[in-house]
Every structure is written in structure tokens, then in C-alpha cells.
N, C-alpha and C. Protein backbone atom coordinates (compact mmCIF):
# COMPACT_ATOMS: atom_id res chain seq x y z
N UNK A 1 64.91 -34.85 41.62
CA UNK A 1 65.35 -35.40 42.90
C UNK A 1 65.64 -34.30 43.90
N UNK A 2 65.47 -34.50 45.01
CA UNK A 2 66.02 -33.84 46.21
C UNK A 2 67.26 -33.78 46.53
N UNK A 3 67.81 -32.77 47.40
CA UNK A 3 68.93 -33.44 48.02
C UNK A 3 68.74 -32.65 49.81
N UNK A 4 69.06 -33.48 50.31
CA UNK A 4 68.51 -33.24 51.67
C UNK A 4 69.43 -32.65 52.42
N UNK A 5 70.03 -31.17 52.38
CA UNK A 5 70.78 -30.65 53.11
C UNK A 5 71.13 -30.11 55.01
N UNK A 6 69.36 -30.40 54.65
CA UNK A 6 69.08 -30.18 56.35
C UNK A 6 67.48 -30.55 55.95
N UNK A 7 66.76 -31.16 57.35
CA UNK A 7 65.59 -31.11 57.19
C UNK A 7 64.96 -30.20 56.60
N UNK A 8 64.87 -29.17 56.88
CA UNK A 8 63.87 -27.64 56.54
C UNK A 8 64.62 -27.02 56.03
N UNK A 9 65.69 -27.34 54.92
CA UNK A 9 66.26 -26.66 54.04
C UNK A 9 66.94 -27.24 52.46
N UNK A 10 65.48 -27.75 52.42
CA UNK A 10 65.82 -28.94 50.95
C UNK A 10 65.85 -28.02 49.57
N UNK A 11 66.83 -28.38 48.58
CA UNK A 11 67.17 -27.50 47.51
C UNK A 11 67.29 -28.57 46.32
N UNK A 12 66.53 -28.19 45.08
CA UNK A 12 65.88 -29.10 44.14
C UNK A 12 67.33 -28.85 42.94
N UNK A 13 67.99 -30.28 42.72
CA UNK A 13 68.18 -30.54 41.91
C UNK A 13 68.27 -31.28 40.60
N UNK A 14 68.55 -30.70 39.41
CA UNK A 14 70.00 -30.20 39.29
C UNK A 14 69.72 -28.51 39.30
N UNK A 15 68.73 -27.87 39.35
CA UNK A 15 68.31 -26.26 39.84
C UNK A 15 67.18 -26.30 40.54
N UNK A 16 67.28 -25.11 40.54
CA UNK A 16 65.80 -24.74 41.44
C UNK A 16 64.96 -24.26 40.68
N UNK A 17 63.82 -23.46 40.92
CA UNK A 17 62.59 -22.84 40.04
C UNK A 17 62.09 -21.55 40.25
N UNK A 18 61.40 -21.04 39.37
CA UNK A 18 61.27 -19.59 39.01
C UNK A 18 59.76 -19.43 38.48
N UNK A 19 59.05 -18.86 39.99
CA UNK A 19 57.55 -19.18 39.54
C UNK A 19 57.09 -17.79 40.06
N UNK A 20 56.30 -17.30 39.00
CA UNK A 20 55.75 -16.06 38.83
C UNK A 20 54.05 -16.10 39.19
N UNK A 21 53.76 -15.22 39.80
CA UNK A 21 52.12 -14.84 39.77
C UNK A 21 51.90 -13.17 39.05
N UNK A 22 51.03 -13.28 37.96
CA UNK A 22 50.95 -12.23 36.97
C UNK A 22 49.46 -12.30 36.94
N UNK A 23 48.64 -10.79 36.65
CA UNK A 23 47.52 -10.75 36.09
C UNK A 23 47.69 -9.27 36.85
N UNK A 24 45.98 -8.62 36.54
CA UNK A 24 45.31 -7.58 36.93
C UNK A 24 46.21 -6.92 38.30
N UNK A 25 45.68 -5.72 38.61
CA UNK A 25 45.84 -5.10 39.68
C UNK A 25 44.35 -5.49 40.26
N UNK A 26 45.08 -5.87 41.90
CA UNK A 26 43.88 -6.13 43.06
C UNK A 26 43.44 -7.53 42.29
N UNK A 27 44.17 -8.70 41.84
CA UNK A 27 42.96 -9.42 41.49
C UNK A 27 43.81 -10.98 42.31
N UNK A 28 44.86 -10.84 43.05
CA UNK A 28 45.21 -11.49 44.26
C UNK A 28 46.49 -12.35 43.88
N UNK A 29 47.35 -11.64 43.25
CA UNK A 29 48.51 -11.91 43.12
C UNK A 29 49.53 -12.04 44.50
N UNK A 30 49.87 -10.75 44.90
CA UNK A 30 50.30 -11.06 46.12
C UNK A 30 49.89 -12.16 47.29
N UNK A 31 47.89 -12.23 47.35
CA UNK A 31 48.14 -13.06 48.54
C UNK A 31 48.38 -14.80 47.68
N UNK A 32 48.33 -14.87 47.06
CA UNK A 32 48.37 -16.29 46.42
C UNK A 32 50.14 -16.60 46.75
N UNK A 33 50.80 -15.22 46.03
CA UNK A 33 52.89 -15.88 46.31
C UNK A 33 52.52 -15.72 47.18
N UNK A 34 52.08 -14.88 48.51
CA UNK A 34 52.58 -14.92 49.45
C UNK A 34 52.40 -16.42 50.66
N UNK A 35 51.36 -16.84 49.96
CA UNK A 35 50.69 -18.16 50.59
C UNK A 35 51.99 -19.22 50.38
N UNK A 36 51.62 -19.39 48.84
CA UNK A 36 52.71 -20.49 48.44
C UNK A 36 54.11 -20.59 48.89
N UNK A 37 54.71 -19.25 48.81
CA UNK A 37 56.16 -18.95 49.99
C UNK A 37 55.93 -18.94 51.14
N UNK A 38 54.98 -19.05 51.80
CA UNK A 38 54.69 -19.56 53.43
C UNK A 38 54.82 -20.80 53.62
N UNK A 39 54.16 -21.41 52.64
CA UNK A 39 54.13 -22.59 52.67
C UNK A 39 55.52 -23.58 51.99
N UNK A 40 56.16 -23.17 51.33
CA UNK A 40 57.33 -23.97 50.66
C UNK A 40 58.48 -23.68 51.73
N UNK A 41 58.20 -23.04 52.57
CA UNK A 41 59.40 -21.94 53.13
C UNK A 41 59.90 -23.07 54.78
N UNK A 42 58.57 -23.60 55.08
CA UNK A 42 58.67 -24.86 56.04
C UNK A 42 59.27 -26.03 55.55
N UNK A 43 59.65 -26.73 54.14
CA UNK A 43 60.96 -27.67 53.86
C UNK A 43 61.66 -27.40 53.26
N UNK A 44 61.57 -25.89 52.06
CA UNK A 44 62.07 -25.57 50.85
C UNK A 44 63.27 -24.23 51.22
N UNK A 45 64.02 -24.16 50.82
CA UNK A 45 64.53 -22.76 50.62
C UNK A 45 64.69 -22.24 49.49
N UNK A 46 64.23 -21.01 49.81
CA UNK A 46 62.57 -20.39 49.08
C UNK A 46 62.61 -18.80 49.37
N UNK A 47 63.07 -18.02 48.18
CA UNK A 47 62.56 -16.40 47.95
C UNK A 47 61.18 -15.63 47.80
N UNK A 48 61.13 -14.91 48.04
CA UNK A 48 59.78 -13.93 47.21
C UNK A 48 60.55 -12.69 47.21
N UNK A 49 60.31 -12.20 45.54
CA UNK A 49 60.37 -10.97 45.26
C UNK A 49 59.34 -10.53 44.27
N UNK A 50 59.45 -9.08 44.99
CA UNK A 50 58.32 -8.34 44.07
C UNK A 50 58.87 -7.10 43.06
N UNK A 51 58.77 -7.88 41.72
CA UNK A 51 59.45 -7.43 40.44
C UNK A 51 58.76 -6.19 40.57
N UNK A 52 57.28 -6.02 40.77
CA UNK A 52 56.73 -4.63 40.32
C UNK A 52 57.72 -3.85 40.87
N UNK A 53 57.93 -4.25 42.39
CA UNK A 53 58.93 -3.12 42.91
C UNK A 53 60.08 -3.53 43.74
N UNK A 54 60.75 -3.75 42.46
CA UNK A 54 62.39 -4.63 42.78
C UNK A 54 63.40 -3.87 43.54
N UNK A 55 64.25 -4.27 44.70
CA UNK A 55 65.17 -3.86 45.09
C UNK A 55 65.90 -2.59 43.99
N UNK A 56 66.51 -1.88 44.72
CA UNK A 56 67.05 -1.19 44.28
C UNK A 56 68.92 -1.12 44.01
N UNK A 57 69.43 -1.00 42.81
CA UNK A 57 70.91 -1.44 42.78
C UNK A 57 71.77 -0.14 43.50
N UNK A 58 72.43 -0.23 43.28
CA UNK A 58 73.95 0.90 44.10
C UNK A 58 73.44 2.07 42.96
N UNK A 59 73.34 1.16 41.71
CA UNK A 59 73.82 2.45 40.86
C UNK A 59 72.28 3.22 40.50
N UNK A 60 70.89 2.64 40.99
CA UNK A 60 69.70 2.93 40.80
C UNK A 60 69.37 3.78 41.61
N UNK A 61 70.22 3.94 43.26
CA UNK A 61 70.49 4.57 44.60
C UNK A 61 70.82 5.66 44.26
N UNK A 62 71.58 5.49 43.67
CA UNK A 62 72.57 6.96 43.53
C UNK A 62 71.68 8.33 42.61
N UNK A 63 71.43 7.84 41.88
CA UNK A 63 70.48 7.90 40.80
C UNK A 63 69.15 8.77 41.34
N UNK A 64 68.60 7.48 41.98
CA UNK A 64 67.15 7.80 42.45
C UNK A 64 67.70 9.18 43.52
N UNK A 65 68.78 9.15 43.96
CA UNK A 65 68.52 10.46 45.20
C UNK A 65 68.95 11.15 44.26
N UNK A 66 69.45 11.49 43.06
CA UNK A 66 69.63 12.92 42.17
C UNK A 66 68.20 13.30 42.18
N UNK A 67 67.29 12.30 41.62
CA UNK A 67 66.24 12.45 41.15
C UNK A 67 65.22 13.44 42.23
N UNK A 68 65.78 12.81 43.52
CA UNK A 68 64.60 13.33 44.45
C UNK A 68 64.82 14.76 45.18
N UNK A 69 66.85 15.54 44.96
CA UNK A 69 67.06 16.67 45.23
C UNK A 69 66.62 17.02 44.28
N UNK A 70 66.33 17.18 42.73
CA UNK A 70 65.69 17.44 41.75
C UNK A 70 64.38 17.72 42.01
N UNK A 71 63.69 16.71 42.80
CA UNK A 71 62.17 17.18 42.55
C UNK A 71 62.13 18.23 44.23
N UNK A 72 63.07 17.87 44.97
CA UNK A 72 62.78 19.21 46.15
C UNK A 72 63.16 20.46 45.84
N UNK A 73 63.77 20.85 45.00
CA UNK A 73 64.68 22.14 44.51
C UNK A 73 63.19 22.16 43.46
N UNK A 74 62.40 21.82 42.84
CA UNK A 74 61.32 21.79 41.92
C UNK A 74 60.15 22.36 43.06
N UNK A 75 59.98 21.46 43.76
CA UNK A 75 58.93 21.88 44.85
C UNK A 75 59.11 23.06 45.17
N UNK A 76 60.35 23.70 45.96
CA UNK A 76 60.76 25.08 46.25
C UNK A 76 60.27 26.08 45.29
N UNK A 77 60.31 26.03 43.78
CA UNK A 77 59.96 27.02 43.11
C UNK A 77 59.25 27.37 42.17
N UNK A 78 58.00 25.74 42.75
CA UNK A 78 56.91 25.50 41.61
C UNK A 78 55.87 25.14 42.65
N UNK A 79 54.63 25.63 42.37
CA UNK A 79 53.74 25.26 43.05
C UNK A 79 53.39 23.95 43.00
N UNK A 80 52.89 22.69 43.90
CA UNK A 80 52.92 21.31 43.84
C UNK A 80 51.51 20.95 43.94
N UNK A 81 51.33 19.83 43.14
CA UNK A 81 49.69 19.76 43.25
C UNK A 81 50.20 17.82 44.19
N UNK A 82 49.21 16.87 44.36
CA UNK A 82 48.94 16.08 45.01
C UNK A 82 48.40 15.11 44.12
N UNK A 83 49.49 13.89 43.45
CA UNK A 83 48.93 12.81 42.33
C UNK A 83 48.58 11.46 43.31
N UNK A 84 49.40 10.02 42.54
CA UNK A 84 48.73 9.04 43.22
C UNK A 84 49.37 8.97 44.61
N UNK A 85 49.01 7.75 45.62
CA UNK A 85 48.82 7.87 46.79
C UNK A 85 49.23 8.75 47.77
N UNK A 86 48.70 10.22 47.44
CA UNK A 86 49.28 10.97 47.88
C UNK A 86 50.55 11.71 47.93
N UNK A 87 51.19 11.55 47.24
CA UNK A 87 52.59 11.89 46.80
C UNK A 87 52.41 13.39 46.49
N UNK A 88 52.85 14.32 46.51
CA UNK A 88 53.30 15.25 46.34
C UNK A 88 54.60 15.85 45.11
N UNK A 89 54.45 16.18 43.59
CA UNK A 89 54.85 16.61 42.94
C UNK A 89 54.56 17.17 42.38
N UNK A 90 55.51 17.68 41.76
CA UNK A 90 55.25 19.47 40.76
C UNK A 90 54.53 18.98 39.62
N UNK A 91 53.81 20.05 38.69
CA UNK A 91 53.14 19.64 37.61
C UNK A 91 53.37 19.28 36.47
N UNK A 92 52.84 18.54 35.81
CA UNK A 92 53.56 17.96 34.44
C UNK A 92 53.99 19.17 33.55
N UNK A 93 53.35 20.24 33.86
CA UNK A 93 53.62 21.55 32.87
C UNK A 93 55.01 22.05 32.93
N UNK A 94 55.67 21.65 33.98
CA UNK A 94 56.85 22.21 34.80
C UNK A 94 57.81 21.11 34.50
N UNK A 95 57.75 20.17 34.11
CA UNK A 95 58.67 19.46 33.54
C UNK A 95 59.54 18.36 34.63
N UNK A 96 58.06 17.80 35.72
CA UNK A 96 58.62 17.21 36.97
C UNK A 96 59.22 15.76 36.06
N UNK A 97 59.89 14.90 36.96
CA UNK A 97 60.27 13.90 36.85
C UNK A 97 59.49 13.05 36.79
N UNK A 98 58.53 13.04 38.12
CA UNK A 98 57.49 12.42 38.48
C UNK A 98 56.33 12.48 37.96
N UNK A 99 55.58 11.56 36.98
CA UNK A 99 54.27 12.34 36.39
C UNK A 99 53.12 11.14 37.38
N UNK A 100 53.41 10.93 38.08
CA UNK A 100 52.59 9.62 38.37
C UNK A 100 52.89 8.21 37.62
N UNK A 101 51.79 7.19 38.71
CA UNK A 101 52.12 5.89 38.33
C UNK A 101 51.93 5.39 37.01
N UNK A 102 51.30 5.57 36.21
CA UNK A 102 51.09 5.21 35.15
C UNK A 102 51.85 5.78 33.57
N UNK A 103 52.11 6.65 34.00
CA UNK A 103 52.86 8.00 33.76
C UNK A 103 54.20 8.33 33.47
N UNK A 104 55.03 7.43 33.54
CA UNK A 104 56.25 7.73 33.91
C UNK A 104 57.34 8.52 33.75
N UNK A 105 58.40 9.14 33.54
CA UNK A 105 59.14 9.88 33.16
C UNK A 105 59.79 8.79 32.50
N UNK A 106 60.83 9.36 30.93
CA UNK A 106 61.70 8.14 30.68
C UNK A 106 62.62 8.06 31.43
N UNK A 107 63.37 8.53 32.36
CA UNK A 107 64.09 8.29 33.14
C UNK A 107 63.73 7.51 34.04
N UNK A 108 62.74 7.31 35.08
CA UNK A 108 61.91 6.73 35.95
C UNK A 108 61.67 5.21 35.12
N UNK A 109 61.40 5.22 34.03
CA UNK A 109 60.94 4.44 33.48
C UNK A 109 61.95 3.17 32.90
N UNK A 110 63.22 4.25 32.46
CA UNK A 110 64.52 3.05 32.68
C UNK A 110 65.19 2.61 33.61
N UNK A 111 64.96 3.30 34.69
CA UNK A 111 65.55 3.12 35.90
C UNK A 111 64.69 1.50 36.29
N UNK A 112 63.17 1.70 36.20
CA UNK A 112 62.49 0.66 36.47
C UNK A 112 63.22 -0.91 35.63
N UNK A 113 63.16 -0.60 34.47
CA UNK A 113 63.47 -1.98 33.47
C UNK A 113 64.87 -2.33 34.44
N UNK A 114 65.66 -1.23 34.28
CA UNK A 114 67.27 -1.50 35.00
C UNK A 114 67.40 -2.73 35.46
N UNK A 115 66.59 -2.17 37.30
CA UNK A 115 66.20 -2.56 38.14
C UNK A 115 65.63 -4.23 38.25
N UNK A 116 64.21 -4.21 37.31
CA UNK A 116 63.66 -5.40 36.73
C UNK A 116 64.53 -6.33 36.24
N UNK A 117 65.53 -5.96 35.48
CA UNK A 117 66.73 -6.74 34.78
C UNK A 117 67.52 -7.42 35.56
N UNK A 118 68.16 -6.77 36.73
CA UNK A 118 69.10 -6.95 37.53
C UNK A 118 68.33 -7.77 38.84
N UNK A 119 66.99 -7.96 39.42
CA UNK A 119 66.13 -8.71 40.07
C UNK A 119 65.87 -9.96 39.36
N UNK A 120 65.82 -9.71 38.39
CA UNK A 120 65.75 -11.37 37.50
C UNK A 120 66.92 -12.12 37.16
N UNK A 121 67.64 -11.23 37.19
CA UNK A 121 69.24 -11.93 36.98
C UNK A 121 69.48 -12.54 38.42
N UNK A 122 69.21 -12.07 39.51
CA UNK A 122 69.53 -12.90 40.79
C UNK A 122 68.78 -13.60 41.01
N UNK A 123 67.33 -13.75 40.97
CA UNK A 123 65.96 -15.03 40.57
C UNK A 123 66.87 -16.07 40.09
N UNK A 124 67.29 -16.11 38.90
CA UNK A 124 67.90 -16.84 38.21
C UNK A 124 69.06 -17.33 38.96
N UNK A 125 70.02 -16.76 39.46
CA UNK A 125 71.28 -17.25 39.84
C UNK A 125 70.64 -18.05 41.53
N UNK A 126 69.88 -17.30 42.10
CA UNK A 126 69.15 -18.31 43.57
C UNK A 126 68.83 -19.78 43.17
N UNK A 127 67.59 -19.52 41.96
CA UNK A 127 67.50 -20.61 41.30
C UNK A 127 68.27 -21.73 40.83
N UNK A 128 69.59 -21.34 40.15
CA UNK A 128 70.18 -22.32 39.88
C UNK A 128 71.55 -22.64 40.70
N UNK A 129 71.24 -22.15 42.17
CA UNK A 129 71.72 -22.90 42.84
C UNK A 129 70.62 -23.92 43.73
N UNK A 130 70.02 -24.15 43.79
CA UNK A 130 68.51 -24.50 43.98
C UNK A 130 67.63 -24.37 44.78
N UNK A 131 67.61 -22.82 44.53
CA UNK A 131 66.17 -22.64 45.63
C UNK A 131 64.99 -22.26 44.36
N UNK A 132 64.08 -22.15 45.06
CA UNK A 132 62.59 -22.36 44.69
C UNK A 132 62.42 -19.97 44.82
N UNK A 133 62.38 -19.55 43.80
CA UNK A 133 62.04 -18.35 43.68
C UNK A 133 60.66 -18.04 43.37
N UNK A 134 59.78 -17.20 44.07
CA UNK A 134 58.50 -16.86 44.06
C UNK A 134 58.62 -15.28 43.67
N UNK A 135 58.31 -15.21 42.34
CA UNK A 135 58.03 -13.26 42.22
C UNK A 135 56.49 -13.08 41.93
N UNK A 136 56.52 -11.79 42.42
CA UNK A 136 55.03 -11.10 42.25
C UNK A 136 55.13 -10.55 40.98
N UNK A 137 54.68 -10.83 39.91
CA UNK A 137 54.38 -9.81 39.08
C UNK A 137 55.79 -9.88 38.15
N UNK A 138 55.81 -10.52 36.84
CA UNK A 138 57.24 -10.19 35.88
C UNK A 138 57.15 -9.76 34.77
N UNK A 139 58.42 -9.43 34.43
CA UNK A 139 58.58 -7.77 33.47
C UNK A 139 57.77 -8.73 32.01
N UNK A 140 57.16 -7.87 31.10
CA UNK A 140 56.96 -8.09 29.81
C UNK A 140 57.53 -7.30 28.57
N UNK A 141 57.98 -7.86 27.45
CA UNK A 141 58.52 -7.00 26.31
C UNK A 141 57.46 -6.22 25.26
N UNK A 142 56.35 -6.34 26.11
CA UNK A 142 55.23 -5.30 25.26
C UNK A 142 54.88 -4.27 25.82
N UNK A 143 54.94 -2.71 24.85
CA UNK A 143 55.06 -1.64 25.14
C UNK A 143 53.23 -1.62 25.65
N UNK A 144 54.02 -0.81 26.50
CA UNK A 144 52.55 -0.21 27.24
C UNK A 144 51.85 -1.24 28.28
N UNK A 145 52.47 -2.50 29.06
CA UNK A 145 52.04 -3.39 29.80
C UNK A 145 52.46 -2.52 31.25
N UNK A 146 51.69 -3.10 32.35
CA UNK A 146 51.81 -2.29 33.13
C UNK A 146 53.50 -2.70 34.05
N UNK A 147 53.86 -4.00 33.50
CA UNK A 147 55.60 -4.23 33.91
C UNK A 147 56.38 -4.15 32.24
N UNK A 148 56.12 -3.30 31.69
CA UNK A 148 56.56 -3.38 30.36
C UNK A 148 57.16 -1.90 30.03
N UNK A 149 57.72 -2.07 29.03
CA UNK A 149 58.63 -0.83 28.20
C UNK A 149 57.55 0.40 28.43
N UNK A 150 57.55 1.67 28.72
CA UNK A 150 56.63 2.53 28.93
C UNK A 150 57.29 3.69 27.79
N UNK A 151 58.61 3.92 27.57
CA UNK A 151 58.45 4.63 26.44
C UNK A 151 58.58 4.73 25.09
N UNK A 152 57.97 5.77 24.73
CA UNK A 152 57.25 5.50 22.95
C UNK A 152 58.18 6.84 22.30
N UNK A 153 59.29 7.26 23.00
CA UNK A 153 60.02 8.60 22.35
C UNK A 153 60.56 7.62 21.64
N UNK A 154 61.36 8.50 20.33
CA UNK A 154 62.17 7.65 19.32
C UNK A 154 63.50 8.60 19.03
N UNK A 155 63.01 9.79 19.39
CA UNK A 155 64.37 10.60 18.88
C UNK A 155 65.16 11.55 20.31
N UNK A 156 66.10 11.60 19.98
CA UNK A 156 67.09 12.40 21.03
C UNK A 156 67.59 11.43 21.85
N UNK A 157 67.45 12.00 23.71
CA UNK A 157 68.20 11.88 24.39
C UNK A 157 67.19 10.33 25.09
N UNK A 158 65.61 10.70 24.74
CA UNK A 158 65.04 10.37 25.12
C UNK A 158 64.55 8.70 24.28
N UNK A 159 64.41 8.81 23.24
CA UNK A 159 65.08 7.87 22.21
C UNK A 159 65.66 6.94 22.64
N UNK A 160 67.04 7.27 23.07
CA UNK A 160 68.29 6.22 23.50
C UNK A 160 67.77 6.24 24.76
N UNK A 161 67.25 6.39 25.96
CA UNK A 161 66.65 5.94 26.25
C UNK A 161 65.04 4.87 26.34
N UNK A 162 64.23 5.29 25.49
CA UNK A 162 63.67 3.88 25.40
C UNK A 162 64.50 2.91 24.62
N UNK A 163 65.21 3.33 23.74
CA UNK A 163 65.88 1.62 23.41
C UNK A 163 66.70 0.85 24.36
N UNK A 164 66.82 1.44 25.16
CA UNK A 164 68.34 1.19 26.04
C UNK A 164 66.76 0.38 27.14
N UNK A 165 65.79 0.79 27.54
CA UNK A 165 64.56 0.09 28.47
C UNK A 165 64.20 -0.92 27.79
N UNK A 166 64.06 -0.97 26.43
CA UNK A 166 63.74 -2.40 25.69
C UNK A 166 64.84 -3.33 25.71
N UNK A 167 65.36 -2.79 25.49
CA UNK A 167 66.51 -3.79 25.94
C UNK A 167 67.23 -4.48 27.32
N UNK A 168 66.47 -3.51 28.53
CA UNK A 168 66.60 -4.18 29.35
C UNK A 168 65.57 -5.14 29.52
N UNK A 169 64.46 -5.09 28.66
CA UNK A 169 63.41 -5.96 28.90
C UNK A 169 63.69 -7.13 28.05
N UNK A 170 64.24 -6.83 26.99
CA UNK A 170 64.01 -8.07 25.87
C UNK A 170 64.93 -9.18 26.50
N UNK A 171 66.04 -8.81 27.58
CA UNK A 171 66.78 -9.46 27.37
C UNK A 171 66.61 -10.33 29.32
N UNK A 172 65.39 -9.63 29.53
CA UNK A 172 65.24 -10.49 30.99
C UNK A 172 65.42 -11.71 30.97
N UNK A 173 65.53 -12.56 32.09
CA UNK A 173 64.96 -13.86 32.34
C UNK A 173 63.32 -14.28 32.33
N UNK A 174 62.70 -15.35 32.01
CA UNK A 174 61.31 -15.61 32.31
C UNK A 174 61.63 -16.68 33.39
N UNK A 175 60.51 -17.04 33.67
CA UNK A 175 59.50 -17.60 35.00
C UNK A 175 59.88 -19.12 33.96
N UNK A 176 59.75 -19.91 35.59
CA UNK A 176 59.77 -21.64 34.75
C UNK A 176 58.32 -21.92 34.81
N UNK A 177 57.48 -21.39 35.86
CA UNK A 177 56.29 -22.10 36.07
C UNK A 177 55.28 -20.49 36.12
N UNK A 178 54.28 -19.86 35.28
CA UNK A 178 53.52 -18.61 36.05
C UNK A 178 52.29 -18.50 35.78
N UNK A 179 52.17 -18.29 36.94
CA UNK A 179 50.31 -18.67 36.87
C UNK A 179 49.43 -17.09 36.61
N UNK A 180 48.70 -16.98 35.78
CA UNK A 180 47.92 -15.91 35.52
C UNK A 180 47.10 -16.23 36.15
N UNK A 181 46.49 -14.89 37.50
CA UNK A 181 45.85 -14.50 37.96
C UNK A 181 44.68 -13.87 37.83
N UNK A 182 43.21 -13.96 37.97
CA UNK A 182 42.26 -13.34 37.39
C UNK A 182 41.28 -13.24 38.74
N UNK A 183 40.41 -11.93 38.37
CA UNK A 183 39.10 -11.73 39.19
C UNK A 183 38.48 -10.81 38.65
N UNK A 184 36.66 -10.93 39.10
CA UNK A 184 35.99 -9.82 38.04
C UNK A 184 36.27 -8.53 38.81
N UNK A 185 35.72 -7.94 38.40
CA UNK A 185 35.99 -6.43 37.93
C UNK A 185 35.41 -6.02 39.58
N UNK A 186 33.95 -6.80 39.90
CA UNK A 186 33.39 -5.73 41.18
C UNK A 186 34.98 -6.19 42.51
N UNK A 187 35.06 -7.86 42.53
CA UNK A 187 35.87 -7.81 43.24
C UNK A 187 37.45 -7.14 43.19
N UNK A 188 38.15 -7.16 41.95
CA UNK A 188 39.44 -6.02 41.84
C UNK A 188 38.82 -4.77 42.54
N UNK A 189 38.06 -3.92 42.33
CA UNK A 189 37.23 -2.44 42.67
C UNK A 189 36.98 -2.22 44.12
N UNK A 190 36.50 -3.79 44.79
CA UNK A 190 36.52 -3.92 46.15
C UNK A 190 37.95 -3.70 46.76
N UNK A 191 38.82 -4.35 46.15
CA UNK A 191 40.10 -4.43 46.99
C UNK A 191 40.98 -3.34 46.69
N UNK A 192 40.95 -2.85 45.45
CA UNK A 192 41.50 -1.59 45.14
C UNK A 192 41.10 -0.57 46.04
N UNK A 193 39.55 -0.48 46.40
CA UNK A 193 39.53 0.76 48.14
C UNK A 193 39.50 0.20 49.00
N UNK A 194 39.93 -0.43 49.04
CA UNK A 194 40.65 -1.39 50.40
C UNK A 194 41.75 -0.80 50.58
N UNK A 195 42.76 -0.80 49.54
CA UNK A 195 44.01 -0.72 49.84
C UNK A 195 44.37 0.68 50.56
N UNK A 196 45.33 0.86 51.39
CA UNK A 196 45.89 2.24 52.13
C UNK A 196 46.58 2.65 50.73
N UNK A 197 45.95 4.17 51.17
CA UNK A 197 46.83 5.25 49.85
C UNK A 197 47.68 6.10 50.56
């Protein structure tokens, strides 16, 4: 049932919903939520977030700028080569933070799950007051997915860190409704140099 709080601001109870678009890179995830939240957004009240790259918390802030006087004090006294979209960091030999996108540092890499954790926890709480949540892209508990646990250390410092990232994953929220996204390969390839780097 509905409940009709204002014309153009109807909220589904007894909650709201939590609908994900997942698949490939370039294979039209974004424009599909972004359609459907255009469109729900004229009677519904209605989010979009994009899990790949979730808001950032106070304590992920704080964090992330250690990280980035770290990599300028690195730059200063390491020669810098040029990875993905242009970004500028020191070399993996040198022990940057930054290894690229695919790549991650475990630090970078728990910071991400953190992050992911704490974006789904408010999905959830929008939701069940009843709005209609649209995310791009949600976290998975299989290592090596491209929204998934990225590290494979087991011992040290680094260790307690990936368990401490699985665990921010195992213990996410899921999607009520998510539609897997697909396209062949020439069209992903098309839109992938499409995109600004």
C-alpha cells in the first residue's frame, strides 16, 4: 500500500526498497539507475547511490588525507610514473599506497569495504523509512570481484586487515530487487573509449 504524504512525495509501506543495478564495466548500469531514479523521483521519494564510489565517512576523511600527504611527501622523493586515468603516483617498487584501480593497496582496499558497509547501512535505514533506494553497483563477499574483498594477505598487519575487509563485506546489507546488467564485449569496448580519462 501507499501512503500519500504529499502528491510527489509518496513513501511505500510498511518500508521502502533497495534496488541494485550490477554487471560488467561500460555495459549500462549507470544509465539504466539513472533512468529509473528520474523516473520514480516524479511521485516517489527516491535515492541513488553509487556503492562503487560511496560517500565518504568522517573517519574515511581523515584517513584518506593521511593517505594523500603520504603519497605527496612520496612524490617529492621518488620519481612518479602516470597509472589509470591519469593519476599520477609513485611506483609500486617504492612502496606507494596507490597501485592503481585494480590494484589496490590493503589499506585503500579496507577503507573501500568500510565505506561500502556504512553506504548500505543508510540504503537500508532510507529504505525502511520508505523511500525507494537506487544503487549503482553492490558490494560482493567474493574475493577478487571487482566490488569485493581485494585482499589475499593472511599474515601480519596486513592479514588483520583483510579479515577486518571481509568482514566488512560479509556483513553488508543486500538489494531487495537487482537486476544484472549485460552487453557484448564490442559494445562495453565502445563505451569504455568513450569515457573521459
Amino acid at each position: 500500500p501507499n501512503l500519500f504524504s504529499a502528491k510527489l512525495h509518496r513513501v511505500q509501506l510498511p518500508g521502502g526498497i533497495i534496488v541494485s543495478f550490477v554487471g560488467s564495466e561500460a555495459s549500462g548500469k549507470s544509465t539504466l539507475s539513472g533512468a529509473l531514479y528520474d523516473e520514480l523521483k516524479k511521485t516517489y521519494r527516491v535515492s541513488r547511490v553509487h556503492l562503487g564510489k560511496p560517500p565518504r565517512t568522517f573517519l574515511s576523511r581523515f584517513l584518506w588525507l593521511g593517505i594523500r600527504v603520504l603519497i605527496k611527501i612520496k612524490l617529492i622523493v621518488t620519481k612518479p610514473i602516470t597509472l589509470f586515468k591519469g593519476e599520477t603516483v609513485v611506483d609500486k617498487k617504492n612502496g606507494t599506497l596507490l597501485r592503481g584501480a585494480y590494484d589496490p593497496h590493503p589499506i585503500i582496499a579496507c577503507l573501500d569495504a568500510f565505506d561500502r558497509n556504512r553506504a548500505l547501512r543508510n540504503c537500508v535505514r532510507l529504505a525502511m523509512d520508505g523511500e525507494i533506494v537506487i544503487t549503482d553497483r553492490l558490494p560482493s563477499s567474493i574475493l577478487g570481484q571487482i566490488d569485493g574483498p581485494k585482499i589475499q594477505h593472511t599474515k601480519n598487519f596486513y592479514g588483520y586487515l583483510g579479515r577486518l575487509e571481509r568482514a566488512f563485506y560479509d556483513s553488508a546489507a543486500t538489494s531487495d530487487l537487482i537486476f544484472r546488467v549485460g552487453s557484448s564485449l564490442e559494445i562495453t569496448l565502445s563505451r569504455n573509449t568513450q569515457r573521459e580519462v
